[in-house]
PDB file of N, CA and C in Angstrom:
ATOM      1  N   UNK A   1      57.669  22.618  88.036  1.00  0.00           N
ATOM      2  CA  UNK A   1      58.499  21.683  88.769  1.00  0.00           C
ATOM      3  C   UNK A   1      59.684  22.391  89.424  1.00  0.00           C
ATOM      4  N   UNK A   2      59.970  23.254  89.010  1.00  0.00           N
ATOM      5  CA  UNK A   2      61.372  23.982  89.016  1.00  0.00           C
ATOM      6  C   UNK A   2      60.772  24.825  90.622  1.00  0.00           C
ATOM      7  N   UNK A   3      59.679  25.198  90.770  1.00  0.00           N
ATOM      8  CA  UNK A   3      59.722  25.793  92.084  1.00  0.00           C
ATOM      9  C   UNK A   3      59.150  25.084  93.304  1.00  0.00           C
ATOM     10  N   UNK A   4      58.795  23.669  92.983  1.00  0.00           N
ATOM     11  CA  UNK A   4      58.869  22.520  93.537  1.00  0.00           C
ATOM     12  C   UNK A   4      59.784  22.282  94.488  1.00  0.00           C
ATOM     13  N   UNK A   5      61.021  21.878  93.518  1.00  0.00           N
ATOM     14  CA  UNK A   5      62.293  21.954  93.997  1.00  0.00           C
ATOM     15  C   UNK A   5      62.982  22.909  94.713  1.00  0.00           C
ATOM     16  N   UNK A   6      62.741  23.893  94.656  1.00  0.00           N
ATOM     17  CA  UNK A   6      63.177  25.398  94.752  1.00  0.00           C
ATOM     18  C   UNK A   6      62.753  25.110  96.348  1.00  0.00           C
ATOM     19  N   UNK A   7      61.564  25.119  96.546  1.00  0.00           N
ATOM     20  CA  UNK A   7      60.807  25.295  98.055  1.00  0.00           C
ATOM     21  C   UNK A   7      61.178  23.980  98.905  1.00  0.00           C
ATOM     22  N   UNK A   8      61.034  22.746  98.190  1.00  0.00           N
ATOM     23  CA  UNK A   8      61.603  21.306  99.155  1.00  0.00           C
ATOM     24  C   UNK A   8      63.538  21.773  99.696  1.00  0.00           C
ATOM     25  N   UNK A   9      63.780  21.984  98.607  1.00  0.00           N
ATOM     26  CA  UNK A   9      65.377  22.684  99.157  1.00  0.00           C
ATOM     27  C   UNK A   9      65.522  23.472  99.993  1.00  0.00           C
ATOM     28  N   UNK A  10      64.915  24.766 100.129  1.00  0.00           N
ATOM     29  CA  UNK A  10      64.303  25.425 101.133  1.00  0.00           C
ATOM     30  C   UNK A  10      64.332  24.761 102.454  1.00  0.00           C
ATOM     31  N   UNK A  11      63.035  24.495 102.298  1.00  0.00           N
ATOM     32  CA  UNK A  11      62.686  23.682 103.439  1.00  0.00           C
ATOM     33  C   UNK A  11      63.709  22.924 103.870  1.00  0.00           C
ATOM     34  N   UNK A  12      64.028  21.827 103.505  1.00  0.00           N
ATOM     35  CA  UNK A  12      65.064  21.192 103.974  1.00  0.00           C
ATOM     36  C   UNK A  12      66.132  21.809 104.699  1.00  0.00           C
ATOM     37  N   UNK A  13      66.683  23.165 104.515  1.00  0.00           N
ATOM     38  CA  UNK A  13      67.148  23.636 104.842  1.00  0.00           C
ATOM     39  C   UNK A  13      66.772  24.325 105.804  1.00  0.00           C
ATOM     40  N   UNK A  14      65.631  24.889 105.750  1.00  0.00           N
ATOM     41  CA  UNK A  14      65.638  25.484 107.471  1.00  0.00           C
ATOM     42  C   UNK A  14      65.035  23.918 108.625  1.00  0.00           C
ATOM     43  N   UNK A  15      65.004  23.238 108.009  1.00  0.00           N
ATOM     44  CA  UNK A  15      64.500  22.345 109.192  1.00  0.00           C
ATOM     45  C   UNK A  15      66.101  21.909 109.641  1.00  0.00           C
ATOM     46  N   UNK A  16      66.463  21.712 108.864  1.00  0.00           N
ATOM     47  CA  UNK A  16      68.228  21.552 108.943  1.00  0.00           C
ATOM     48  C   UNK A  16      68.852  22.128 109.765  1.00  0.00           C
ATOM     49  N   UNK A  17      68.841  23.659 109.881  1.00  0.00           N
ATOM     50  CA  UNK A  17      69.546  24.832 110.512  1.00  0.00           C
ATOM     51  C   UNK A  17      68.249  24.744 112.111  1.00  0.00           C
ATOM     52  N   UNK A  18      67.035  24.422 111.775  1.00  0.00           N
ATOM     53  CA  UNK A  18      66.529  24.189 112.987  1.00  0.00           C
ATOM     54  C   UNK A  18      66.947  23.239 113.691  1.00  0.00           C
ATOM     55  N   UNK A  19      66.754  22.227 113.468  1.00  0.00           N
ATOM     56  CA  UNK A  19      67.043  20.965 113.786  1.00  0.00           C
ATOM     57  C   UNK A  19      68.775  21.076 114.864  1.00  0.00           C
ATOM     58  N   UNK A  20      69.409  22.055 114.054  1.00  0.00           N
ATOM     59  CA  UNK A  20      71.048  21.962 114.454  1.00  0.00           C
ATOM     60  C   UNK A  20      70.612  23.221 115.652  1.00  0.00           C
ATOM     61  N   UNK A  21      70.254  23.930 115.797  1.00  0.00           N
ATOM     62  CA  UNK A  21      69.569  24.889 116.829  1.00  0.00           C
ATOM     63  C   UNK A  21      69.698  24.463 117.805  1.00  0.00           C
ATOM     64  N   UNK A  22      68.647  22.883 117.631  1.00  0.00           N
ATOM     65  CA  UNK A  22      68.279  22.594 119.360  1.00  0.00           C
ATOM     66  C   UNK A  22      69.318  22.026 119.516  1.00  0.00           C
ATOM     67  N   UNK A  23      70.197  21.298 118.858  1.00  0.00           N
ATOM     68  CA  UNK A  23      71.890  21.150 119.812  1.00  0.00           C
ATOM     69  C   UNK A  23      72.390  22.288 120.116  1.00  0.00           C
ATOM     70  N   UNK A  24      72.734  23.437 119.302  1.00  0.00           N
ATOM     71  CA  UNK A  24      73.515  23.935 120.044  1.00  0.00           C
ATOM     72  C   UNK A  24      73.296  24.506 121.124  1.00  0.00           C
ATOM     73  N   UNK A  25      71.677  24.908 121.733  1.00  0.00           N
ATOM     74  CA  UNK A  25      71.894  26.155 122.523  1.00  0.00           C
ATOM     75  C   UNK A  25      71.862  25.099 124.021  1.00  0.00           C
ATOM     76  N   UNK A  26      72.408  24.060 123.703  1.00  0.00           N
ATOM     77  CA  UNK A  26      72.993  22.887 124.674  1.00  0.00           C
ATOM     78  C   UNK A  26      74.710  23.299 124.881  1.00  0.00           C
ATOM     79  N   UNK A  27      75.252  24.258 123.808  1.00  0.00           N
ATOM     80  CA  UNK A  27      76.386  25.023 124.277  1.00  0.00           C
ATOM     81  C   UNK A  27      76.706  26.419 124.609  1.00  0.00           C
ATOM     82  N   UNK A  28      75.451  26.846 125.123  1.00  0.00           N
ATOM     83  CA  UNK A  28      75.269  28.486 125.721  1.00  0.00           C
ATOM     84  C   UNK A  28      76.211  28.633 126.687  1.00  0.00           C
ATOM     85  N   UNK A  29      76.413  27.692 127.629  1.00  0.00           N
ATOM     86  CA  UNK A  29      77.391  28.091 128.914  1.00  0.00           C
ATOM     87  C   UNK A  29      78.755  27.664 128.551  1.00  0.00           C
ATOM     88  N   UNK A  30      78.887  26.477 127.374  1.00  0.00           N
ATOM     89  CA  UNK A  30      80.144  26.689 126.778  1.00  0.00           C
ATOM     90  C   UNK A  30      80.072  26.842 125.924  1.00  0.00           C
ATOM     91  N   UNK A  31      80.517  27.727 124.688  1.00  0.00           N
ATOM     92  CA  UNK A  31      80.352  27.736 123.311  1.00  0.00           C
ATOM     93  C   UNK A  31      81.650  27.457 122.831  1.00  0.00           C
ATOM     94  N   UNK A  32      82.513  27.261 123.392  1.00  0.00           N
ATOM     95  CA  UNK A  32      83.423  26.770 122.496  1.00  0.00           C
ATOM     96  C   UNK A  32      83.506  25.464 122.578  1.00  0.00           C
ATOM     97  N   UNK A  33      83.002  24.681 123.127  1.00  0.00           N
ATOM     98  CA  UNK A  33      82.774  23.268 123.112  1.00  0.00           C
ATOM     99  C   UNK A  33      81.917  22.425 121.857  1.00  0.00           C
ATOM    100  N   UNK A  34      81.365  23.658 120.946  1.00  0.00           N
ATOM    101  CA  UNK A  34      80.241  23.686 120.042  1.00  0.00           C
ATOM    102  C   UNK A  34      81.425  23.266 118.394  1.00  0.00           C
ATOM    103  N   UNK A  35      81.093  21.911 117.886  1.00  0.00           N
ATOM    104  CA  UNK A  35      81.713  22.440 116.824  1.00  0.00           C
ATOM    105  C   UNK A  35      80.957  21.831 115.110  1.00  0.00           C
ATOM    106  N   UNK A  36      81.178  21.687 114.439  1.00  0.00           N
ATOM    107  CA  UNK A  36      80.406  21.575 113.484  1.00  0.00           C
ATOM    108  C   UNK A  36      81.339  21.940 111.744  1.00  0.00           C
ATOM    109  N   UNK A  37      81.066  21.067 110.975  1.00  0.00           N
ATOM    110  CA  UNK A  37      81.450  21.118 109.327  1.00  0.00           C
ATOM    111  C   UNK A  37      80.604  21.876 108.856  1.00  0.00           C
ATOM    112  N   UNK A  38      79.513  21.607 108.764  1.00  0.00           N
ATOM    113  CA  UNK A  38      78.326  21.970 108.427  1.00  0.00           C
ATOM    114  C   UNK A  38      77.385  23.024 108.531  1.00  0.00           C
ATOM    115  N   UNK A  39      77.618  23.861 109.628  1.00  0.00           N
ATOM    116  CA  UNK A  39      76.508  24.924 110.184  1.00  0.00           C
ATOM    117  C   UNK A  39      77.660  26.123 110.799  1.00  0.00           C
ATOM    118  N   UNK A  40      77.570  27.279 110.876  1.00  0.00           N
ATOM    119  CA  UNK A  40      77.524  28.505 111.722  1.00  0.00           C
ATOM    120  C   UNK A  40      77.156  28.735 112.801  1.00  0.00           C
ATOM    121  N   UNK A  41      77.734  28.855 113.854  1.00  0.00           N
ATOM    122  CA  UNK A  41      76.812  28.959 115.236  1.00  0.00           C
ATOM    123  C   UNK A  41      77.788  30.535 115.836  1.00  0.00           C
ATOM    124  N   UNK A  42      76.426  31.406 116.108  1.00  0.00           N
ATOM    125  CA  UNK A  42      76.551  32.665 116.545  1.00  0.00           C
ATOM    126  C   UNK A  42      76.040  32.893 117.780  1.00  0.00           C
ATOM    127  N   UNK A  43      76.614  32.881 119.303  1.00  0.00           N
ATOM    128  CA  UNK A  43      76.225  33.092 120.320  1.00  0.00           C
ATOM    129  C   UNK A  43      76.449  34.541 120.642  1.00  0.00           C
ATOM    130  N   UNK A  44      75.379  35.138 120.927  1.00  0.00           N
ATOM    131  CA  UNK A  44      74.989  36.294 120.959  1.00  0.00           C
ATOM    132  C   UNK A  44      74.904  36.954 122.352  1.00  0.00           C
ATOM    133  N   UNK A  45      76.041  37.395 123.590  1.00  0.00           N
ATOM    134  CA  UNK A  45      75.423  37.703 124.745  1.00  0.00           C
ATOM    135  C   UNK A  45      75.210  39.327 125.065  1.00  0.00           C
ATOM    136  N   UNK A  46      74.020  38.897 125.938  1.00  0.00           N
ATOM    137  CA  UNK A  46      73.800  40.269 126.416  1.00  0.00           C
ATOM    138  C   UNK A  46      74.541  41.263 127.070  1.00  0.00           C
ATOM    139  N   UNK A  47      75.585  40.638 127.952  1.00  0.00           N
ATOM    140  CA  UNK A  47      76.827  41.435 128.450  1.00  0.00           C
ATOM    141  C   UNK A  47      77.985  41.815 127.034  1.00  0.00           C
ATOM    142  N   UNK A  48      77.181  41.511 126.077  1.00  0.00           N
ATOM    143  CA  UNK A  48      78.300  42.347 124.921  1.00  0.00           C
ATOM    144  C   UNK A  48      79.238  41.150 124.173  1.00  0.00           C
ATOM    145  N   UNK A  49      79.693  40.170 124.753  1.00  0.00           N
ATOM    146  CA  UNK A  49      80.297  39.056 124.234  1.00  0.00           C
ATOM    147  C   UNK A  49      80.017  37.981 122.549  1.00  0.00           C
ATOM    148  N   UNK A  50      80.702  37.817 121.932  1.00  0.00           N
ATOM    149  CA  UNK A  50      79.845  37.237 120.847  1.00  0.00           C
ATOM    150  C   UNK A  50      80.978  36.261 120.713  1.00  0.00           C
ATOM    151  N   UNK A  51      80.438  35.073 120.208  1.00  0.00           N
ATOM    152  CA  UNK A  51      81.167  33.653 120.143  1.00  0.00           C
ATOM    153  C   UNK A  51      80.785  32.999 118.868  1.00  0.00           C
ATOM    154  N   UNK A  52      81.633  32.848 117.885  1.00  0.00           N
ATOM    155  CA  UNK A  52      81.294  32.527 116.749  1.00  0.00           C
ATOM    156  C   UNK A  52      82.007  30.856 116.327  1.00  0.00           C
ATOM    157  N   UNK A  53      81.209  29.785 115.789  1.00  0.00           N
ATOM    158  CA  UNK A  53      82.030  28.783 116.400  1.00  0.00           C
ATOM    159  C   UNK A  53      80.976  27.804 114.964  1.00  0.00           C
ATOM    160  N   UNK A  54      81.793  26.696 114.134  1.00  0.00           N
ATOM    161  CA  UNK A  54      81.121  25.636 113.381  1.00  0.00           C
ATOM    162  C   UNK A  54      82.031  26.716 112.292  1.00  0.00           C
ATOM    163  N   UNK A  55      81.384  25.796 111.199  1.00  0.00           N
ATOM    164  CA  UNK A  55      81.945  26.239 109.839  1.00  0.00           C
ATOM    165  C   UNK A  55      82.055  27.651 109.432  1.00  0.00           C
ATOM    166  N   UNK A  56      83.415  27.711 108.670  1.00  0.00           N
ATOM    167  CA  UNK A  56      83.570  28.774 107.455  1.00  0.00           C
ATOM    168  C   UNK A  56      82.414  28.600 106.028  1.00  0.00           C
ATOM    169  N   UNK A  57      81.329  28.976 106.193  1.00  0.00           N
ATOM    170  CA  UNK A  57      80.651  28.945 104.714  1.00  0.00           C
ATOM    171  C   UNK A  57      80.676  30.078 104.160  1.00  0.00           C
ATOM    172  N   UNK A  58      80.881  29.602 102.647  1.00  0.00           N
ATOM    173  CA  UNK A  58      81.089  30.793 101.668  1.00  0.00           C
ATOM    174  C   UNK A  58      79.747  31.599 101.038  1.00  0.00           C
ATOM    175  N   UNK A  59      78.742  30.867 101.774  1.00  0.00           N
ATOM    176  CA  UNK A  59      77.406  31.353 101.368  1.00  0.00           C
ATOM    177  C   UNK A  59      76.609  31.155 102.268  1.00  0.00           C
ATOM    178  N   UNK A  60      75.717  32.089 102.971  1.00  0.00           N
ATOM    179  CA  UNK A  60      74.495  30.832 103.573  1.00  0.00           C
ATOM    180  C   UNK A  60      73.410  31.099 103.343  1.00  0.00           C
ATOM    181  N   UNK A  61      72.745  30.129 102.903  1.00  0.00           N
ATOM    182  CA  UNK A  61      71.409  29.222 102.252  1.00  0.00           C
ATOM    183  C   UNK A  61      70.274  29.630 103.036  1.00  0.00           C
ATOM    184  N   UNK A  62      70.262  29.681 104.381  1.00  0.00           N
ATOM    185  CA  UNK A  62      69.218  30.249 105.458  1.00  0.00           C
ATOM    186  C   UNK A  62      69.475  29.969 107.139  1.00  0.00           C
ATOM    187  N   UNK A  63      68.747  30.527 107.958  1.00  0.00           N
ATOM    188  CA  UNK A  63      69.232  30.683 109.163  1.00  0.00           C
ATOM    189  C   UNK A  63      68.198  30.741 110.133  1.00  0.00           C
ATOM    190  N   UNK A  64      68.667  30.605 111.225  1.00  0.00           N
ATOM    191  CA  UNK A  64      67.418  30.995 112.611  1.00  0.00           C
ATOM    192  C   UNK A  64      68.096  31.619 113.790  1.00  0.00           C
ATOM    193  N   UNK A  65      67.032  31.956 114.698  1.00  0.00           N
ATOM    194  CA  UNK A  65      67.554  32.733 115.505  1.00  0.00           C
ATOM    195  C   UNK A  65      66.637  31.733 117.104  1.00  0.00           C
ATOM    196  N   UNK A  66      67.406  32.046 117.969  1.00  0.00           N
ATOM    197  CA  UNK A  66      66.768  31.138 119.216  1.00  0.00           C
ATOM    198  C   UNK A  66      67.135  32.206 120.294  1.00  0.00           C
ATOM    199  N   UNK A  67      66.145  32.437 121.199  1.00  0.00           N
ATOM    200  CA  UNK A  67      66.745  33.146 122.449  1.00  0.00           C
ATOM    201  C   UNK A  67      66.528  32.059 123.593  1.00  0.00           C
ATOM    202  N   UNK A  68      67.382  32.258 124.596  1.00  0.00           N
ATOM    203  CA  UNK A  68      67.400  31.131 125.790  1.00  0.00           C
ATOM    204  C   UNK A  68      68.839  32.177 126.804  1.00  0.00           C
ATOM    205  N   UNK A  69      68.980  31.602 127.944  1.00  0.00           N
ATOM    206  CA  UNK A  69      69.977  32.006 128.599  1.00  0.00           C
ATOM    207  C   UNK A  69      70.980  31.343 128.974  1.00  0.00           C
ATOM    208  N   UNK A  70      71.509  31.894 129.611  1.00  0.00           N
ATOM    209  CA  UNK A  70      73.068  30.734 130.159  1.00  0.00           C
ATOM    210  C   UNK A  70      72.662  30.698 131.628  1.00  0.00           C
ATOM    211  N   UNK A  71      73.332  30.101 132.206  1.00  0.00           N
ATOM    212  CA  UNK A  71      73.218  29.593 133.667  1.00  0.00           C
ATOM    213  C   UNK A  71      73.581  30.604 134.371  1.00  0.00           C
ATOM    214  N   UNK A  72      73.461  31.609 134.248  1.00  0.00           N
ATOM    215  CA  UNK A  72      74.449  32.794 135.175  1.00  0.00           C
ATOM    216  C   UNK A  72      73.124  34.030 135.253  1.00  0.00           C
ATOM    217  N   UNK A  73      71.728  33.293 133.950  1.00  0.00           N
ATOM    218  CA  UNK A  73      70.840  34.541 133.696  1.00  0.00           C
ATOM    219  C   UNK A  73      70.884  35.291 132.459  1.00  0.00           C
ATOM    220  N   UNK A  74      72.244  35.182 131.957  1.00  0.00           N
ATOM    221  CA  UNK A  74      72.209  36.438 130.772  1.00  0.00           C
ATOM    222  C   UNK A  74      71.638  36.319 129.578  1.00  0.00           C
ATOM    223  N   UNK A  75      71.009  36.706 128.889  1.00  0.00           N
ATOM    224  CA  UNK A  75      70.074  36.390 127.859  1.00  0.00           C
ATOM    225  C   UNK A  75      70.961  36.255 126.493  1.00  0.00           C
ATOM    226  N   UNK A  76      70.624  35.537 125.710  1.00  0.00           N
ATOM    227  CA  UNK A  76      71.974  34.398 125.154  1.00  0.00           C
ATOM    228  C   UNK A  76      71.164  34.414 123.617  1.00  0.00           C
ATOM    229  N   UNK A  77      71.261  35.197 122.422  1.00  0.00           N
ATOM    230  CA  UNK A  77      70.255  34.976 120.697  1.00  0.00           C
ATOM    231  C   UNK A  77      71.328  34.311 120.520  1.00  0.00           C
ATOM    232  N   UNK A  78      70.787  32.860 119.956  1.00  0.00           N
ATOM    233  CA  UNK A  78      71.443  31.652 119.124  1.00  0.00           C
ATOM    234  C   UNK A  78      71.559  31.846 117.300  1.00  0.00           C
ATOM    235  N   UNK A  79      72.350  32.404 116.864  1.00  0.00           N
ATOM    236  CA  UNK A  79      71.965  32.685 115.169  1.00  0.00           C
ATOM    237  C   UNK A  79      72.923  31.327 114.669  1.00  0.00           C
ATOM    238  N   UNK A  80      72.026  30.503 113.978  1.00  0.00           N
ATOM    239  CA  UNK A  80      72.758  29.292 113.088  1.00  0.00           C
ATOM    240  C   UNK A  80      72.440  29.145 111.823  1.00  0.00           C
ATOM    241  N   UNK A  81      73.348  29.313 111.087  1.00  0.00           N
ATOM    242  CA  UNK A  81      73.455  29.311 109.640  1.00  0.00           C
ATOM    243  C   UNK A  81      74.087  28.068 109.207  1.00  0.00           C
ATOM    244  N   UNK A  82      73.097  28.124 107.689  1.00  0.00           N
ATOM    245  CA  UNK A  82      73.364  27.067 107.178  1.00  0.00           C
ATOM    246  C   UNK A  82      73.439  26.906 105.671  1.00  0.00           C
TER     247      UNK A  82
END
């Protein structure tokens, strides 16, 4: 039972940190407009820039990564932790 639980928690959690994904990379061209209690959001740009924006967590549980661009072209990895 114990790894039952173990894996539904899991899970829950990356569908979670997914789930919060597809909002944010709705703030690629602004990321500071992005904010959040709950999640980590790491905008990643290719011109060298990094934008870190949502919660201080003291741990994180699991994460994803999304590539997409900004309106200008530049290729934009979404890392959201959760």
């Amino acid at each position: 039972m114990r790894i039952d639980k173990g894996y539904t928690g899991t899970y829950d959690c990356y569908r979670a940190v997914n789930n919060e994904a597809s909002t944010a990379i709705n703030y690629v061209n602004s990321p500071n407009g992005y904010t959040s209690t709950r999640f980590r959001v790491t905008f990643y740009y290719s011109n060298g820039t990094t934008v870190v924006r949502g919660a201080s967590l003291p741990r994180v549980q699991c994460y994803t990564y999304l590539v997409t661009n900004d309106n200008r072209g530049v290729l934009v990895l979404v890392k959201v932790e959760g």
